[in-house]
PDB file of N, CA and C in Angstrom:
ATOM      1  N   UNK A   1      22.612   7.061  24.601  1.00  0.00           N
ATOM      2  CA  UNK A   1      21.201   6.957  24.916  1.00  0.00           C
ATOM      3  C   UNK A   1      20.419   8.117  24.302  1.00  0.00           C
ATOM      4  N   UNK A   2      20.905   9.405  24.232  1.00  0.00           N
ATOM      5  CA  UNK A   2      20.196  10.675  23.514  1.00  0.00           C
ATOM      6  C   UNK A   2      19.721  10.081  21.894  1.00  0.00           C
ATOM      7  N   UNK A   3      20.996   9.553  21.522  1.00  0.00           N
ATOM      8  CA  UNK A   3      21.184   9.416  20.370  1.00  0.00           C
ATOM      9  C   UNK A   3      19.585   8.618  19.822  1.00  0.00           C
ATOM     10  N   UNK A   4      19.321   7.494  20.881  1.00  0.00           N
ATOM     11  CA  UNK A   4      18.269   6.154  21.055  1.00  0.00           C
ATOM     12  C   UNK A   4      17.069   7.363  20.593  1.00  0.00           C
ATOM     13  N   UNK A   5      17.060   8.478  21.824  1.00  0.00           N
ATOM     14  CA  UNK A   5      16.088   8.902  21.867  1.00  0.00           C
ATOM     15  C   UNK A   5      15.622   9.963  20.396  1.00  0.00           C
ATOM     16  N   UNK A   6      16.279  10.384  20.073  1.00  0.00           N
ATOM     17  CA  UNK A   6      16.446  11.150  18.730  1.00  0.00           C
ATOM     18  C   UNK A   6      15.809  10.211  17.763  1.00  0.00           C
ATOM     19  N   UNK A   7      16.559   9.018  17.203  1.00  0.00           N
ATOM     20  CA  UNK A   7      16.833   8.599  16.156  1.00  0.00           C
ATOM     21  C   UNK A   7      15.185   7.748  15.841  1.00  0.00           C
ATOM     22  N   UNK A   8      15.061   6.859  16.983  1.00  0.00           N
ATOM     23  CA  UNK A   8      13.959   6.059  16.892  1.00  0.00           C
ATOM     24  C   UNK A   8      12.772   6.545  16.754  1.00  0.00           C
ATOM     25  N   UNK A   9      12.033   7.825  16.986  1.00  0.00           N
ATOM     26  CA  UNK A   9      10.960   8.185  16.768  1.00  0.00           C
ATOM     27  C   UNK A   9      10.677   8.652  15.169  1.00  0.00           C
ATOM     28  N   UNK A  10      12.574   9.271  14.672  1.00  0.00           N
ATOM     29  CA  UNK A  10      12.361   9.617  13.531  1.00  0.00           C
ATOM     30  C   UNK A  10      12.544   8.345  12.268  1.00  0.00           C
ATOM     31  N   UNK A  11      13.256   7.203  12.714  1.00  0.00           N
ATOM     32  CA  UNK A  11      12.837   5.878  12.161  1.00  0.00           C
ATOM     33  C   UNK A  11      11.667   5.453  12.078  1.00  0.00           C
ATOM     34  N   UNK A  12      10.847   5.151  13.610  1.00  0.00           N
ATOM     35  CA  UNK A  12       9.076   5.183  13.295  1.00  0.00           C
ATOM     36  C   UNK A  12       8.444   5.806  12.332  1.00  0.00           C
ATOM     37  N   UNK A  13       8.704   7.271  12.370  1.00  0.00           N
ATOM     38  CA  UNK A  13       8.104   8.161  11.356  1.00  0.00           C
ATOM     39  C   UNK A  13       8.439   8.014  10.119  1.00  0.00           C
ATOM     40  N   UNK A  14       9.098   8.183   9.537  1.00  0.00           N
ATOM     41  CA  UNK A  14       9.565   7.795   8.588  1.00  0.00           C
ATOM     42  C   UNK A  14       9.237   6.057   8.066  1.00  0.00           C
ATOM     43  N   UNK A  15       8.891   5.402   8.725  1.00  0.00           N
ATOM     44  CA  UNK A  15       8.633   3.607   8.306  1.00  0.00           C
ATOM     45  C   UNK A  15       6.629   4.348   7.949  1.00  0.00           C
ATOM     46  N   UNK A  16       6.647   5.022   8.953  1.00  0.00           N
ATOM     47  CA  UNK A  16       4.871   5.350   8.522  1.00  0.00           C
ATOM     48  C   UNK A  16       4.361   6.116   7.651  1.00  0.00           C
ATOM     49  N   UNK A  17       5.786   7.108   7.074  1.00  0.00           N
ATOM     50  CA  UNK A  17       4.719   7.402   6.000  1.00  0.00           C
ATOM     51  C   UNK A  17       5.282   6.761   4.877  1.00  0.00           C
ATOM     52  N   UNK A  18       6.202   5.648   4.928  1.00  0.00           N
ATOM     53  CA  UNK A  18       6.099   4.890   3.691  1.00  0.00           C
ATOM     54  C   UNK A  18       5.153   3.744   3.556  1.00  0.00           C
ATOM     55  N   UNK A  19       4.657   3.634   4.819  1.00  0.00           N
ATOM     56  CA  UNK A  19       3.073   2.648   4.498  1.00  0.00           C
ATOM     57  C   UNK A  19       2.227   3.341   4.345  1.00  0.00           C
ATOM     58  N   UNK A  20       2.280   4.720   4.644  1.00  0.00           N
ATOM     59  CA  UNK A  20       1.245   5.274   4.019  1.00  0.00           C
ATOM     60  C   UNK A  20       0.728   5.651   2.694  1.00  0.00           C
ATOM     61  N   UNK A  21       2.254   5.878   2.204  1.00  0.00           N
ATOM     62  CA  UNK A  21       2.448   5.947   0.785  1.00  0.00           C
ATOM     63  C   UNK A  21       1.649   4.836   0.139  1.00  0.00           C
ATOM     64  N   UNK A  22       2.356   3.894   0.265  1.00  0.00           N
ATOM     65  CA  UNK A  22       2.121   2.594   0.198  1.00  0.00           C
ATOM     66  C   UNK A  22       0.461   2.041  -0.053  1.00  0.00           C
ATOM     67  N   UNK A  23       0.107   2.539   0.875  1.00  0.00           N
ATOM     68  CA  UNK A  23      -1.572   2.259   1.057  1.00  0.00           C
ATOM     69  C   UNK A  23      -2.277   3.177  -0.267  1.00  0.00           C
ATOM     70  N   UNK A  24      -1.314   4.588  -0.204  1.00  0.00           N
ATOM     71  CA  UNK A  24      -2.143   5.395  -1.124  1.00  0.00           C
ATOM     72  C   UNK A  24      -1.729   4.830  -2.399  1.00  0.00           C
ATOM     73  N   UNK A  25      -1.049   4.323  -2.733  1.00  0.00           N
ATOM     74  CA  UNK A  25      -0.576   3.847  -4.163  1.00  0.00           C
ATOM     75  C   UNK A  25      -2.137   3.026  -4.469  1.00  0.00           C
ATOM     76  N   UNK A  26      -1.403   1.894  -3.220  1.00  0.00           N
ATOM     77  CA  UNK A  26      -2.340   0.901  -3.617  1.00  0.00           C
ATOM     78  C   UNK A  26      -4.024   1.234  -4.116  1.00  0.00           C
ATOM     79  N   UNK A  27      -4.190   2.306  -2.963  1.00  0.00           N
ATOM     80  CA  UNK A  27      -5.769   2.716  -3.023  1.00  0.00           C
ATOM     81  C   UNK A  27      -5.667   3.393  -4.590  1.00  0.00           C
ATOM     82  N   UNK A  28      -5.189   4.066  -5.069  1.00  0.00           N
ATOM     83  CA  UNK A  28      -4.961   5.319  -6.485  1.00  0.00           C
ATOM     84  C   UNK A  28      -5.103   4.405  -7.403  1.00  0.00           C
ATOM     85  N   UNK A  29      -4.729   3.392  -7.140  1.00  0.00           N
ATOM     86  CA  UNK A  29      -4.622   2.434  -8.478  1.00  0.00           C
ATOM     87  C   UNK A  29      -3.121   2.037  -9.106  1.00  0.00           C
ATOM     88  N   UNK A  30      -2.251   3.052  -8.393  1.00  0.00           N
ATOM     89  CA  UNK A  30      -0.782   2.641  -9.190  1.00  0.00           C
ATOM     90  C   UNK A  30      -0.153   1.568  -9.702  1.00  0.00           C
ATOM     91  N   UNK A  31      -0.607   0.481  -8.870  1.00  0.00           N
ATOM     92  CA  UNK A  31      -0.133  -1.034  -9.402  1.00  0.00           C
ATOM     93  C   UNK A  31      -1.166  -1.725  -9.854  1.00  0.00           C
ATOM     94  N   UNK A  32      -2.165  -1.260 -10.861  1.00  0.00           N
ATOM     95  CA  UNK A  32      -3.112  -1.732 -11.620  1.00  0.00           C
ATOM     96  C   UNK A  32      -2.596  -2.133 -12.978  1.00  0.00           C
ATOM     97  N   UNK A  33      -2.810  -3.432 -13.726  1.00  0.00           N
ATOM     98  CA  UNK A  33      -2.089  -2.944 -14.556  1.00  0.00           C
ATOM     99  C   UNK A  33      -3.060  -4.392 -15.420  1.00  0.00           C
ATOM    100  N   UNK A  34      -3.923  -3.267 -16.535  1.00  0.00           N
ATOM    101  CA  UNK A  34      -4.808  -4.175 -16.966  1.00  0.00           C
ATOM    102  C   UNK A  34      -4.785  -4.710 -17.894  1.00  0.00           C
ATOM    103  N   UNK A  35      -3.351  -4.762 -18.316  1.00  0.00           N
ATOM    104  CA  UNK A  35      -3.147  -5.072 -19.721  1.00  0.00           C
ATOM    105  C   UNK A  35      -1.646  -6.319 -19.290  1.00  0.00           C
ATOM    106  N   UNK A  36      -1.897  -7.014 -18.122  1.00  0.00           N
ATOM    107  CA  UNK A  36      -1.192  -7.725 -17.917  1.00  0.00           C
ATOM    108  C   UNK A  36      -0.249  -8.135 -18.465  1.00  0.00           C
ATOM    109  N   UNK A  37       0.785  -8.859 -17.772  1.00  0.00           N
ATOM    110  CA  UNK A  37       1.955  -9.476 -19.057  1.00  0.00           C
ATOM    111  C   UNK A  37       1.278 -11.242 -19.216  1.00  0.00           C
ATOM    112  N   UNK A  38       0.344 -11.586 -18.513  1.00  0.00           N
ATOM    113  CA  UNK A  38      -0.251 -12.677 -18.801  1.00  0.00           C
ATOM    114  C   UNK A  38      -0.641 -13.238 -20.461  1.00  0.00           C
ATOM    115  N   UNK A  39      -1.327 -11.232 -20.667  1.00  0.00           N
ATOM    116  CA  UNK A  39      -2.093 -11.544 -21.818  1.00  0.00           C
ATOM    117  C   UNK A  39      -1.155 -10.498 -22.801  1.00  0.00           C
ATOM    118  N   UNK A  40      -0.160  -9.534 -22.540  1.00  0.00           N
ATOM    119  CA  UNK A  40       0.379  -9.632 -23.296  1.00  0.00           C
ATOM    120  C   UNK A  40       2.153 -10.559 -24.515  1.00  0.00           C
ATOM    121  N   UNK A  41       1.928 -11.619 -23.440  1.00  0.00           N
ATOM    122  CA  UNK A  41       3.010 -12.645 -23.779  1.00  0.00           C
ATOM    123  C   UNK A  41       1.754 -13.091 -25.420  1.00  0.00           C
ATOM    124  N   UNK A  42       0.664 -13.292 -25.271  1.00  0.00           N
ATOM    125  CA  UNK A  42      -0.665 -13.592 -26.080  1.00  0.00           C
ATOM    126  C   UNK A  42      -0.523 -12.710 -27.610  1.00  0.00           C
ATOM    127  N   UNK A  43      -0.339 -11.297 -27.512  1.00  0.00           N
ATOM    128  CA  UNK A  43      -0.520 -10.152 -28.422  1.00  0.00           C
ATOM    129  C   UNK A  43       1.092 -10.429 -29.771  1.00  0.00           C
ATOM    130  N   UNK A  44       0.749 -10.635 -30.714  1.00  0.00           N
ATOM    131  CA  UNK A  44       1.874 -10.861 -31.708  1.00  0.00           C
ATOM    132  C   UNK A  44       2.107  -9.406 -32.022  1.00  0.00           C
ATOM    133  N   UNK A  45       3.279  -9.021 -32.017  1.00  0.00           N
ATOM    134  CA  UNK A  45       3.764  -7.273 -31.988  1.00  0.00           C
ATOM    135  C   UNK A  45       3.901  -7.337 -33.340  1.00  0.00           C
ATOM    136  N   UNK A  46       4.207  -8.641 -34.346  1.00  0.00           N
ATOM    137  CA  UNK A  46       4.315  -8.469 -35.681  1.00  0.00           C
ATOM    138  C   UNK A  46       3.736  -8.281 -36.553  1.00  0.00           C
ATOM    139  N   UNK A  47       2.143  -9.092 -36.504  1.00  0.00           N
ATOM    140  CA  UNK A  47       1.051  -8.777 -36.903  1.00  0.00           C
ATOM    141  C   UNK A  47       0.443  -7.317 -37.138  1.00  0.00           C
ATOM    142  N   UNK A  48       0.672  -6.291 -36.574  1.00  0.00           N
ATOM    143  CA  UNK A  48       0.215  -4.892 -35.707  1.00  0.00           C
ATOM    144  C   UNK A  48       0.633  -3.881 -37.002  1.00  0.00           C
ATOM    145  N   UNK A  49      -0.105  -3.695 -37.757  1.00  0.00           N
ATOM    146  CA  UNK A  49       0.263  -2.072 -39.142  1.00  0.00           C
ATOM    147  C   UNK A  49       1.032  -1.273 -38.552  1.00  0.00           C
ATOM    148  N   UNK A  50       1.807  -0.935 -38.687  1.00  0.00           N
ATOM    149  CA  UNK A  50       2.369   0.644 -38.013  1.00  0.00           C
ATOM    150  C   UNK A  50       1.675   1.961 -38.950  1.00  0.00           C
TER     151      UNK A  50
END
């Protein structure tokens, strides 16, 4: 039962700041990605001068 009491608050904690993370990604922009693979399946890499 100690063990219950230990473990679970630091499981909670730990689950919250990975949604927090989470949220901040989302808010920062991290999974923005404006160059889609929609439109780059579209872009011929062969065409392109090096």
């Amino acid at each position: 039962m100690n063990g219950v009491l230990i473990l679970l608050p630091i499981a909670l904690g730990l689950g919250l700041i990975g949604l927090g993370a989470f949220f901040w990604a989302m808010r920062s922009g991290q999974f923005d990605d404006p160059e889609g693979a929609a439109s780059r399946i579209l872009i011929d890499d062969e065409d392109q001068p090096e």
